[in-house]
C-alpha atoms as a PDB file:
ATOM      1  CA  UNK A   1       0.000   0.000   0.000  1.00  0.00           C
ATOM      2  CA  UNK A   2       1.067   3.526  -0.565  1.00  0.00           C
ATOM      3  CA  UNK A   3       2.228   5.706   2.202  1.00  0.00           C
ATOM      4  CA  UNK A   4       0.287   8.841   2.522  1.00  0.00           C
ATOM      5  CA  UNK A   5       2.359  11.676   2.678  1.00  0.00           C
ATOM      6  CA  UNK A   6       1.704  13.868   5.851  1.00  0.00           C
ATOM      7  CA  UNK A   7       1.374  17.263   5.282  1.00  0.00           C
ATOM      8  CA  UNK A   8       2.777  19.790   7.724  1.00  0.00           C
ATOM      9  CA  UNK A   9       0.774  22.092   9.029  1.00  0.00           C
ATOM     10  CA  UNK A  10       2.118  25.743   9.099  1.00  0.00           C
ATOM     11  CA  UNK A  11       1.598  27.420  12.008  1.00  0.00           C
ATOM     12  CA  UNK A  12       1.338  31.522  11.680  1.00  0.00           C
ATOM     13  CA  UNK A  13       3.192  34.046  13.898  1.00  0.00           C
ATOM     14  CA  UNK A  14       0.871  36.338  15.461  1.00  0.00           C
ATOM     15  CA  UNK A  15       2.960  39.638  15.537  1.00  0.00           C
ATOM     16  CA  UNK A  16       1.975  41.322  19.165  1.00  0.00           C
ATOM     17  CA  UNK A  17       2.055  44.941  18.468  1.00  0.00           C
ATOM     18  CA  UNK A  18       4.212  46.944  21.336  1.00  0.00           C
ATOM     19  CA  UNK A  19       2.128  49.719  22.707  1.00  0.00           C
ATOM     20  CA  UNK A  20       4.881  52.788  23.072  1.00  0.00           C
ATOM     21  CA  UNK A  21       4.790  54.227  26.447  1.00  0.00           C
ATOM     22  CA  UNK A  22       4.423  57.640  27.186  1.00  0.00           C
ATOM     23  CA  UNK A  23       6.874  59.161  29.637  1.00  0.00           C
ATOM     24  CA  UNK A  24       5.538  60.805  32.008  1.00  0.00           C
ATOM     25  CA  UNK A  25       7.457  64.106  32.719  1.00  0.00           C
END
């Protein structure tokens, strides 16, 4: 029997957005 190939499953990067921080004078 033939062997199924597996596919890989990509997984996507969720890019977290850095809030800038005001400094406080």
């Amino acid at each position: 029997p033939l062997k199924k190939k597996k596919k890989k499953k990509k997984k996507k990067k969720k890019k977290k957005k850095k809030k800038e921080k005001k400094k406080k004078k």
